[in-house]
Protein backbone atom coordinates (compact mmCIF):
# COMPACT_ATOMS: atom_id res chain seq x y z
CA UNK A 1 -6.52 1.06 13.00
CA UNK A 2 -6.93 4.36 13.82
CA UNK A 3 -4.52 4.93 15.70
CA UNK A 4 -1.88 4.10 13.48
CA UNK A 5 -3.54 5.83 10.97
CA UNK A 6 -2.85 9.23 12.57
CA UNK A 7 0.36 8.12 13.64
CA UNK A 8 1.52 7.93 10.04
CA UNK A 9 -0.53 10.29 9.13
CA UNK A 10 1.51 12.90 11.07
CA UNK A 11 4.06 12.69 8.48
CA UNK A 12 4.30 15.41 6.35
CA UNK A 13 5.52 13.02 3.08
CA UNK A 14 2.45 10.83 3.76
CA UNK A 15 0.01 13.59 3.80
CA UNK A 16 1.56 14.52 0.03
CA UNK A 17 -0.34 11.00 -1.28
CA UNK A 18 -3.30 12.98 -1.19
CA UNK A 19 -1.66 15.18 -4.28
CA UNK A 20 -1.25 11.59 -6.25
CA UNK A 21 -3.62 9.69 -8.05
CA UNK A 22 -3.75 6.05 -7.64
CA UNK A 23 -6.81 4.20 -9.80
CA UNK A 24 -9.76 6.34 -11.38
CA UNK A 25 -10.10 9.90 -9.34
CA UNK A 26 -8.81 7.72 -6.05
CA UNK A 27 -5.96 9.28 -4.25
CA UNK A 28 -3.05 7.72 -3.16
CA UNK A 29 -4.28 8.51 0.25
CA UNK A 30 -7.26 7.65 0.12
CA UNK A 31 -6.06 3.62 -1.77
CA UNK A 32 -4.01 3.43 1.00
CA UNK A 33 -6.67 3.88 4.17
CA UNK A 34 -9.13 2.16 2.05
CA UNK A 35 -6.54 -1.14 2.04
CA UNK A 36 -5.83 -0.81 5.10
CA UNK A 37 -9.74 -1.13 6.00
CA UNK A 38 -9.79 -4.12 3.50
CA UNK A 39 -7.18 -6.03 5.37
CA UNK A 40 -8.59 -5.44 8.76
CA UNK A 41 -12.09 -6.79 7.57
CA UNK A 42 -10.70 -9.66 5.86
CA UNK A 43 -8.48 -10.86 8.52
CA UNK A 44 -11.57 -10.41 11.03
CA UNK A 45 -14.20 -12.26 8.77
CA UNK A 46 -12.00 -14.81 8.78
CA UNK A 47 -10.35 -14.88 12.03
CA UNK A 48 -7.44 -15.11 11.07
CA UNK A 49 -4.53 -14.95 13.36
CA UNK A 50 -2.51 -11.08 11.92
CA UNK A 51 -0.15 -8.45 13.62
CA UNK A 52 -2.49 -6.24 13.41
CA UNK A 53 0.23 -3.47 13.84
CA UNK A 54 2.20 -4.45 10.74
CA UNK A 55 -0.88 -5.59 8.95
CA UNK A 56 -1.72 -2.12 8.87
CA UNK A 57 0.91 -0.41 8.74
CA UNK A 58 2.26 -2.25 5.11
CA UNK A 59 -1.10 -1.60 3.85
CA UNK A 60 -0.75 2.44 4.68
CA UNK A 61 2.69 2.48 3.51
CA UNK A 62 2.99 -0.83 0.18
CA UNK A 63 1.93 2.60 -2.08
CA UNK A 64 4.06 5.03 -0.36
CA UNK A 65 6.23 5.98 -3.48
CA UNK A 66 5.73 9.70 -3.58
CA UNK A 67 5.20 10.29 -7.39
CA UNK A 68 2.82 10.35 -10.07
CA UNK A 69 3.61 7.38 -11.96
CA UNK A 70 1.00 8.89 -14.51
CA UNK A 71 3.62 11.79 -15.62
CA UNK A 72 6.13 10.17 -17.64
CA UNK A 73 7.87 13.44 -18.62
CA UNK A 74 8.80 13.19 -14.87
CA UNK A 75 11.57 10.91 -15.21
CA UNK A 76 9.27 7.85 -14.44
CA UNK A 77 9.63 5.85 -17.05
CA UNK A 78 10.26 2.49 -15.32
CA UNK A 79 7.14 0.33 -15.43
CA UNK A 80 5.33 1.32 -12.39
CA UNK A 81 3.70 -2.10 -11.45
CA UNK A 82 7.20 -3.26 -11.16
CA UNK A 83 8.78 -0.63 -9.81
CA UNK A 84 7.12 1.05 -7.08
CA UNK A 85 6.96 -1.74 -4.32
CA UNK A 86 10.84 -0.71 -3.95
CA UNK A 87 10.11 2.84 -3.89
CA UNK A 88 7.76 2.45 -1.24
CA UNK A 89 10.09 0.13 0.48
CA UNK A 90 12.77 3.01 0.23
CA UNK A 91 10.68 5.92 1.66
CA UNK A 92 9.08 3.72 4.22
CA UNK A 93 12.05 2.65 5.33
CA UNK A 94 13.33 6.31 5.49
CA UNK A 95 10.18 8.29 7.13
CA UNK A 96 9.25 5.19 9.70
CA UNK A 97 11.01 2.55 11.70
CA UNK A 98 9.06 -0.63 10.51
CA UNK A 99 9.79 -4.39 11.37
CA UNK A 100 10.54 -6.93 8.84
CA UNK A 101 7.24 -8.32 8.24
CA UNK A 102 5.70 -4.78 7.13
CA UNK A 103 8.71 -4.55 5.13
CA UNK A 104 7.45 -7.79 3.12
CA UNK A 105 4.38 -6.41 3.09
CA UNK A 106 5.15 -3.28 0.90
CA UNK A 107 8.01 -5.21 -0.68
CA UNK A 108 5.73 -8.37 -2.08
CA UNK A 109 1.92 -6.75 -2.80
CA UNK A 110 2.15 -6.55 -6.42
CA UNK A 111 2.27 -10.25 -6.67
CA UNK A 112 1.82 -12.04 -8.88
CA UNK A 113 2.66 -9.12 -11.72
CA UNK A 114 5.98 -9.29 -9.45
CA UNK A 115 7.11 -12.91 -9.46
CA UNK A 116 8.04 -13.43 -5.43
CA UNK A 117 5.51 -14.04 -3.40
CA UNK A 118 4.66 -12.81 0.45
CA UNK A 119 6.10 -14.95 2.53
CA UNK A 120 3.78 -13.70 5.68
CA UNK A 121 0.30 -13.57 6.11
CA UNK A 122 -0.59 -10.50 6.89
CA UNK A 123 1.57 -9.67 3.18
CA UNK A 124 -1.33 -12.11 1.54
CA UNK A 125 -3.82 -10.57 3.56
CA UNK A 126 -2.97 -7.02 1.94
CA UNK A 127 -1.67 -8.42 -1.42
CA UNK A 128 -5.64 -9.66 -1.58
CA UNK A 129 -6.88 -6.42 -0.18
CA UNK A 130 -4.79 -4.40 -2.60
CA UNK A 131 -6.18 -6.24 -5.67
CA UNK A 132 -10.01 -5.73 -4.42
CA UNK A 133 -9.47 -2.36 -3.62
CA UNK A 134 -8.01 -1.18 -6.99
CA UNK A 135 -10.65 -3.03 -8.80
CA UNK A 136 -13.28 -0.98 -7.47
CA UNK A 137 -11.50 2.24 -8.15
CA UNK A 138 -10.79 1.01 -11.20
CA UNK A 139 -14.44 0.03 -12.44
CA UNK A 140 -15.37 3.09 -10.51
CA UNK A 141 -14.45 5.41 -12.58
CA UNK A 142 -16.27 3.61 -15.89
C-alpha cells in the first residue's frame, strides 16, 4: 500500500487534499489514506480475491476533487454527494494513468446516494470502506 501511496503522493495536486476538509476536522488526505487502509483490511479479513493495485489506488483517488465543497460562495453549488465522484474521475484521469476498474472505483463509491452501482469488487470493497470511514469522522467530531 505504501508504495502506491508515495507514488501518488508525489503529485503536487494530491498533496493540496491536505488543505480540504472532508468529515469533522478529517482532511481530504488524510479520508483518503485512511480508505485506502479500510479496503486493504477488509479485503484481507475476508480473503477476498482484489487488484490490490487498483483497489488502492480508487480508494486514494474516489475523493480526489480538489475543492472545498464546504464554500459555496466558491462556485460549488452542485450537490456535492452527487457531484464529486465525476470530479474526481476528471482529475484522476488527468494527473494519473489509471485502468478501468479504478476508474469504477472513483466513478461508483457514493452508491447508493448515486443510483449505479460498482460493477467490480474491489469498487464494493471501497464503496463499504468509504461509508465506515466517514462515519467515524463523522461521529468523531460529536
Amino acid at each position: 500500500m505504501w508504495k502506491i501511496l508515495n507514488e501518488i503522493r508525489e503529485s503536487s495536486r494530491f498533496k493540496n487534499s491536505k488543505k480540504f476538509i472532508q468529515h469533522g476536522k478529517t482532511s481530504v488526505y488524510m479520508h483518503s489514506v485512511s480508505v485506502a487502509y479500510m479496503s486493504c483490511y477488509i479485503a484481507e479479513k475476508y480473503n477476498l480475491s482484489v487488484d490490490y493495485y487498483s483497489l488502492i489506488t480508487g480508494a486514494l483517488l474516489h475523493d480526489y476533487f480538489l475543492y472545498d465543497w464546504h464554500d459555496k460562495e466558491d462556485g460549488h453549488k452542485r450537490p456535492h454527494g452527487f457531484y464529486h465522484p465525476s470530479a474526481a474521475l476528471a482529475n484522476a484521469e488527468r494527473d494519473f494513468e489509471i485502468n478501468s476498474r479504478t476508474k469504477n472505483i472513483i466513478k461508483r463509491h457514493m452508491f447508493p446516494l448515486t443510483p449505479i452501482p460498482p460493477v467490480c469488487l474491489e469498487g464494493w470493497v471501497v464503496c463499504i470502506a468509504d461509508k465506515i470511514c466517514s462515519t467515524k469522522e463523522t461521529i468523531k467530531r460529536h
